[in-house]
C-alpha atoms as a PDB file:
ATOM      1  CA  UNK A   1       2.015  -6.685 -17.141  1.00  0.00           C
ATOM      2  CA  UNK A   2       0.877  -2.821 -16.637  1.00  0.00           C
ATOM      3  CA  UNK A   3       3.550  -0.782 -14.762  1.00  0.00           C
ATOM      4  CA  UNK A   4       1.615  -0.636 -11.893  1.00  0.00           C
ATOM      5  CA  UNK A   5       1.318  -3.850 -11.158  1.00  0.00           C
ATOM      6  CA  UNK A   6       4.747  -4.519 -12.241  1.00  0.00           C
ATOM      7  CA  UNK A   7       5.710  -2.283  -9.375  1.00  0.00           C
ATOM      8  CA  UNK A   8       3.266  -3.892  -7.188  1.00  0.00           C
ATOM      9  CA  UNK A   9       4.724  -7.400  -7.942  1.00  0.00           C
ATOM     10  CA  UNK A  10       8.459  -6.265  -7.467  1.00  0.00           C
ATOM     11  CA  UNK A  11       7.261  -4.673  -3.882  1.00  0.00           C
ATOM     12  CA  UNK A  12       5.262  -8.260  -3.115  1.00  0.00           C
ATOM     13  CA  UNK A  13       8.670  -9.777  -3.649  1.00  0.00           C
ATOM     14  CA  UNK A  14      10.795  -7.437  -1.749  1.00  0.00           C
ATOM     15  CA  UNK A  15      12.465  -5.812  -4.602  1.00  0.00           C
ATOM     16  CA  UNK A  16      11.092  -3.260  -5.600  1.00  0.00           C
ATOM     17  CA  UNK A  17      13.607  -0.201  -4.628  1.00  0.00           C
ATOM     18  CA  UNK A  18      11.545   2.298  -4.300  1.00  0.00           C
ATOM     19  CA  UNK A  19       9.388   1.178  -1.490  1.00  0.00           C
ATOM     20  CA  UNK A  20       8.751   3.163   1.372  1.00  0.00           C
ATOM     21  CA  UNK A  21       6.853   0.536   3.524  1.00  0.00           C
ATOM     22  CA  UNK A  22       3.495  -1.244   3.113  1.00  0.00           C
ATOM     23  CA  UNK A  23       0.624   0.010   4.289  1.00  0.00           C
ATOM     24  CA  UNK A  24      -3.146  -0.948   5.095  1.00  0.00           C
ATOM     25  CA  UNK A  25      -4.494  -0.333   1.267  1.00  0.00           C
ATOM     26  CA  UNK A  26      -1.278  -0.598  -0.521  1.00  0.00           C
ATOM     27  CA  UNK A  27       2.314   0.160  -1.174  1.00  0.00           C
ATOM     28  CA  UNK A  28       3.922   3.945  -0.232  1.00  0.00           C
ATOM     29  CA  UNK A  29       6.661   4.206  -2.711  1.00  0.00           C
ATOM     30  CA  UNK A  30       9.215   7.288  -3.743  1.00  0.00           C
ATOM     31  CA  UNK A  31       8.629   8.361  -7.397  1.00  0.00           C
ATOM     32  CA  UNK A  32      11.293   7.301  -9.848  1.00  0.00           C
ATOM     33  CA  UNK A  33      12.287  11.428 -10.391  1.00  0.00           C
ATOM     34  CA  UNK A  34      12.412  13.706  -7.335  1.00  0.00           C
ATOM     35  CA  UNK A  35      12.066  17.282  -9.631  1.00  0.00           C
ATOM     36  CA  UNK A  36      10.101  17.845  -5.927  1.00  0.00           C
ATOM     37  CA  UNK A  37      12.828  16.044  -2.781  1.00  0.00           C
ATOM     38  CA  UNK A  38      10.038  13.692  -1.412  1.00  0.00           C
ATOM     39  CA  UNK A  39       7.030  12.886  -4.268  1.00  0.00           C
ATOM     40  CA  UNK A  40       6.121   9.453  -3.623  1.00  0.00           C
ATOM     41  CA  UNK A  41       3.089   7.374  -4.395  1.00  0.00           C
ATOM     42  CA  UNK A  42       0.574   5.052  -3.193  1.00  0.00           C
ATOM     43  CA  UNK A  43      -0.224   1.463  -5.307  1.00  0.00           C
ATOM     44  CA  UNK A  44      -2.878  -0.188  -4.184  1.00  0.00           C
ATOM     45  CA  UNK A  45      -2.464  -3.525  -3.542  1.00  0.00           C
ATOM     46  CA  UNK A  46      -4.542  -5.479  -4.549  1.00  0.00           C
ATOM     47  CA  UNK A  47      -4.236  -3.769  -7.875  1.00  0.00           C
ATOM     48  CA  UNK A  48      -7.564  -2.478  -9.178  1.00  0.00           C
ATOM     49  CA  UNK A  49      -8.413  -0.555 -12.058  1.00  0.00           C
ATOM     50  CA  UNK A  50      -9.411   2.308  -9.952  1.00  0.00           C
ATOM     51  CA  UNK A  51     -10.876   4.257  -6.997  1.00  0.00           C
ATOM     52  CA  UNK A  52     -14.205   3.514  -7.819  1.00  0.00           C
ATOM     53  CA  UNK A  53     -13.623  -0.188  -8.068  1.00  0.00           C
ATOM     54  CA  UNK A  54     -12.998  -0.361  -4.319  1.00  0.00           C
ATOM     55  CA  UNK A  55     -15.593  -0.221  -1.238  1.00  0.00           C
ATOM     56  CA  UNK A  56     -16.692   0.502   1.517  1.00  0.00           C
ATOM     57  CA  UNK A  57     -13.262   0.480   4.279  1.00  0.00           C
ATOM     58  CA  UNK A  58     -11.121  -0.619   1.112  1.00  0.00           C
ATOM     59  CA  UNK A  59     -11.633   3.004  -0.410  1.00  0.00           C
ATOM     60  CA  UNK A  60     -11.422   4.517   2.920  1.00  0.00           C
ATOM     61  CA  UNK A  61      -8.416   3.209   3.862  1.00  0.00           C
ATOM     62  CA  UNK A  62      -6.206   4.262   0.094  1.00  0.00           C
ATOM     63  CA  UNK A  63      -7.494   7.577   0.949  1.00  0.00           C
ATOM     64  CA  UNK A  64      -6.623   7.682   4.894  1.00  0.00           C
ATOM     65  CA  UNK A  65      -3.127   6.126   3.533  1.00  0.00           C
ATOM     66  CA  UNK A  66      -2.663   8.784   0.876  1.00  0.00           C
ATOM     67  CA  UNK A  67      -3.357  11.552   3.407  1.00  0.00           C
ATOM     68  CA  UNK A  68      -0.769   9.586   6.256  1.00  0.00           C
ATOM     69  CA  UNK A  69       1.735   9.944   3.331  1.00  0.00           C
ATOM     70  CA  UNK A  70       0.936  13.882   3.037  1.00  0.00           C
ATOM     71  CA  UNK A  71       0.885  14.191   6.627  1.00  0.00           C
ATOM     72  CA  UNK A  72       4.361  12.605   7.058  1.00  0.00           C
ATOM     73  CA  UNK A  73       5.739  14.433   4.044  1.00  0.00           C
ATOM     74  CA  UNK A  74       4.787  17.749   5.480  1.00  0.00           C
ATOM     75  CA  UNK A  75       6.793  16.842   8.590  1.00  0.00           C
ATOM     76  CA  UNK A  76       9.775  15.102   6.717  1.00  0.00           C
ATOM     77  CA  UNK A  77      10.665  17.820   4.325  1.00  0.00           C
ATOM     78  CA  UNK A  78       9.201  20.966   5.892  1.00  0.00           C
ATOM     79  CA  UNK A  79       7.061  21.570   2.791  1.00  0.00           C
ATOM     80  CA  UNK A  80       4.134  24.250   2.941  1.00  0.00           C
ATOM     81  CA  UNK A  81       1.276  21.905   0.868  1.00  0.00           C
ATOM     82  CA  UNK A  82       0.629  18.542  -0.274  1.00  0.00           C
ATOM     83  CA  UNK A  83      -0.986  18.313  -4.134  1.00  0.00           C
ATOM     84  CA  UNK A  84      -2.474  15.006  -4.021  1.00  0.00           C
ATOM     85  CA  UNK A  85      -3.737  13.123  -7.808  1.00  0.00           C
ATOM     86  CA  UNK A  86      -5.400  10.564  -9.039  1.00  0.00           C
ATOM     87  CA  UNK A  87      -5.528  10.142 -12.429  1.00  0.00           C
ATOM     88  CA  UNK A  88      -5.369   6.674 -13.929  1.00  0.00           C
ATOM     89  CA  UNK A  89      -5.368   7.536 -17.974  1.00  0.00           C
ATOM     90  CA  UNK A  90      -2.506   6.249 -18.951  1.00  0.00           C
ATOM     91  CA  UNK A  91      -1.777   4.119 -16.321  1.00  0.00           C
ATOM     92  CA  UNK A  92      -5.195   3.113 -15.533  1.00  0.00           C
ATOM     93  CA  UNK A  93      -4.624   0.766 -11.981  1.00  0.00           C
ATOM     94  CA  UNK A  94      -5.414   2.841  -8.802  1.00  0.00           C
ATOM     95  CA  UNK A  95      -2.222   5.190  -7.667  1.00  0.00           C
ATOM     96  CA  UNK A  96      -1.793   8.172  -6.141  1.00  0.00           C
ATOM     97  CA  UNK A  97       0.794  11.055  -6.718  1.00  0.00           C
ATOM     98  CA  UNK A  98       1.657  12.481  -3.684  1.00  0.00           C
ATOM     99  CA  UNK A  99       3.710  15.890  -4.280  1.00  0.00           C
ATOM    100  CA  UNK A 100       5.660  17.911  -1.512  1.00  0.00           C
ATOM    101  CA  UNK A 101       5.255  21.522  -2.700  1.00  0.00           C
ATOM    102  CA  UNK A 102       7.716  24.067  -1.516  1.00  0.00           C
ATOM    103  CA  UNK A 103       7.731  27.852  -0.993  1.00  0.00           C
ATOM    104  CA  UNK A 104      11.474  28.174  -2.931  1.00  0.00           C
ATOM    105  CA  UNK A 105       9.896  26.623  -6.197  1.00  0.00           C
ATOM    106  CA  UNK A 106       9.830  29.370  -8.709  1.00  0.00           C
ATOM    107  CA  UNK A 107       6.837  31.090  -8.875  1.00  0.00           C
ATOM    108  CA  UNK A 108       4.892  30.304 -12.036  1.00  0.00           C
ATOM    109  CA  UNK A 109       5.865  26.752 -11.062  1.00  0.00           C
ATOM    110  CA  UNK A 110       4.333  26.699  -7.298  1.00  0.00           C
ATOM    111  CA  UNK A 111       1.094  28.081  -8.963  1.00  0.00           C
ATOM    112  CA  UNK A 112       0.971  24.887 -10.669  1.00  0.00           C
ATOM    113  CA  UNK A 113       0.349  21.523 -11.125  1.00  0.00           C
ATOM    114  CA  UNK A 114       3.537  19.160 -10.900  1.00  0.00           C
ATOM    115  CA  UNK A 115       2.807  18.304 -14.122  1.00  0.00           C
ATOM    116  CA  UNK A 116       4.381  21.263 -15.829  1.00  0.00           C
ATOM    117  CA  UNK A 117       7.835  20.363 -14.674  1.00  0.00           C
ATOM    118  CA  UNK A 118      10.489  18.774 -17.065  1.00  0.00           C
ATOM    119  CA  UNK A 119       9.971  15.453 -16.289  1.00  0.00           C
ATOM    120  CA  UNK A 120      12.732  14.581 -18.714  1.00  0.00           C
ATOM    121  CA  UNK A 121      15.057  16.232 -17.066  1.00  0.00           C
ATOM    122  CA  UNK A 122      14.361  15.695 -13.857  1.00  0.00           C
ATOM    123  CA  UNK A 123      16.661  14.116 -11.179  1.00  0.00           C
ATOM    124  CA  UNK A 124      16.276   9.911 -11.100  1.00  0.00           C
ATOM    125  CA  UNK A 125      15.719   9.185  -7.307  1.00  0.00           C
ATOM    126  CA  UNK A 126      18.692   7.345  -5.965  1.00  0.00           C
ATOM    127  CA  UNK A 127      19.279   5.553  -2.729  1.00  0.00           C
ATOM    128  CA  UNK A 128      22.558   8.093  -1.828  1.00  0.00           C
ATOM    129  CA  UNK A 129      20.870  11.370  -2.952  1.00  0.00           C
ATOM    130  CA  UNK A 130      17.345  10.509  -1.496  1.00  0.00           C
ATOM    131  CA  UNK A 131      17.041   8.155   0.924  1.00  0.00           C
ATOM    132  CA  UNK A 132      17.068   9.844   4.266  1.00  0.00           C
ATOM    133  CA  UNK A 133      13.550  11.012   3.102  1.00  0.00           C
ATOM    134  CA  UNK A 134      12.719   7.933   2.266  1.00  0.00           C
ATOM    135  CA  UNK A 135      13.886   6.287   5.400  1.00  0.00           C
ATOM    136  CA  UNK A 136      12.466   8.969   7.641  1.00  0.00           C
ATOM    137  CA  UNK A 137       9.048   8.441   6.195  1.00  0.00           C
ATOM    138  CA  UNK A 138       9.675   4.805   6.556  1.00  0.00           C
ATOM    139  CA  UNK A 139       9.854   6.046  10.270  1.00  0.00           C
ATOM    140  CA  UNK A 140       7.043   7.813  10.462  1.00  0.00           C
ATOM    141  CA  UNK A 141       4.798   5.969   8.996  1.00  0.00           C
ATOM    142  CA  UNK A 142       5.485   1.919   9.644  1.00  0.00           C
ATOM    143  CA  UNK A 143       4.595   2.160  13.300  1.00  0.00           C
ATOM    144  CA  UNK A 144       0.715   2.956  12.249  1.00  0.00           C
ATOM    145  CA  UNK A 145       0.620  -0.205   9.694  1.00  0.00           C
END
């Protein structure tokens, strides 16, 4: 099974840790490093192979979802922007990366994509270290399922 629907199965089931609560199109979930406090992501669930395999008020939803998830990590952690990507290559079932971006980033990495961080050495999200954010979107954002 792909890791995305791996994670979409362990979420189904209720274990899946890193869930932040379901929503209309899929599952908002806090990325397995935090090099940015707050990046999460949105699985679609049903798991499709990607954005263009979905229609109509399916595809309007995962992207109304994926902005609610900006929108609540703007107020959450006080970041200035949301970077927002959908990629699929090596993971190719429909997710978004949804990354807090922060004016106390070093410079010539808030000019950026995310994806010039260490990843390697970036922090593992844990429960103690990260889960007020993840509980306060929780907050935010259930009431609007």
């Amino acid at each position: 099974m792909a890791l995305i629907a791996e994670r979409v199965a362990l979420a189904q089931s209720g274990n899946n840790p890193w869930v932040i609560c379901r929503l209309r199109s899929g599952w908002g979930v806090m990325g397995d490093v935090q090099f940015l406090p707050g990046y999460c992501l949105l699985l679609a669930d049903p798991v499709v192979p990607s954005l263009n395999d979905l229609r109509g008020e399916a595809r309007t939803c995962f992207l109304t979802d994926m902005a609610r998830i900006g929108d609540a990590l703007m107020e959450v952690t006080g970041c200035y922007r949301v970077n927002y990507e959908i990629l699929g290559n090596s993971e190719p079932e429909l997710h978004a990366h949804i990354f807090p971006r922060f004016m106390s980033e070093p410079e010539e990495n808030r000019r950026k994509p995310p994806w010039f961080y260490n990843w390697a050495k970036a922090v593992p999200y844990s429960a103690a270290a990260h889960g007020a954010i993840r509980e306060a979107m929780r907050h935010l954002l259930q009431p609007l399922v």
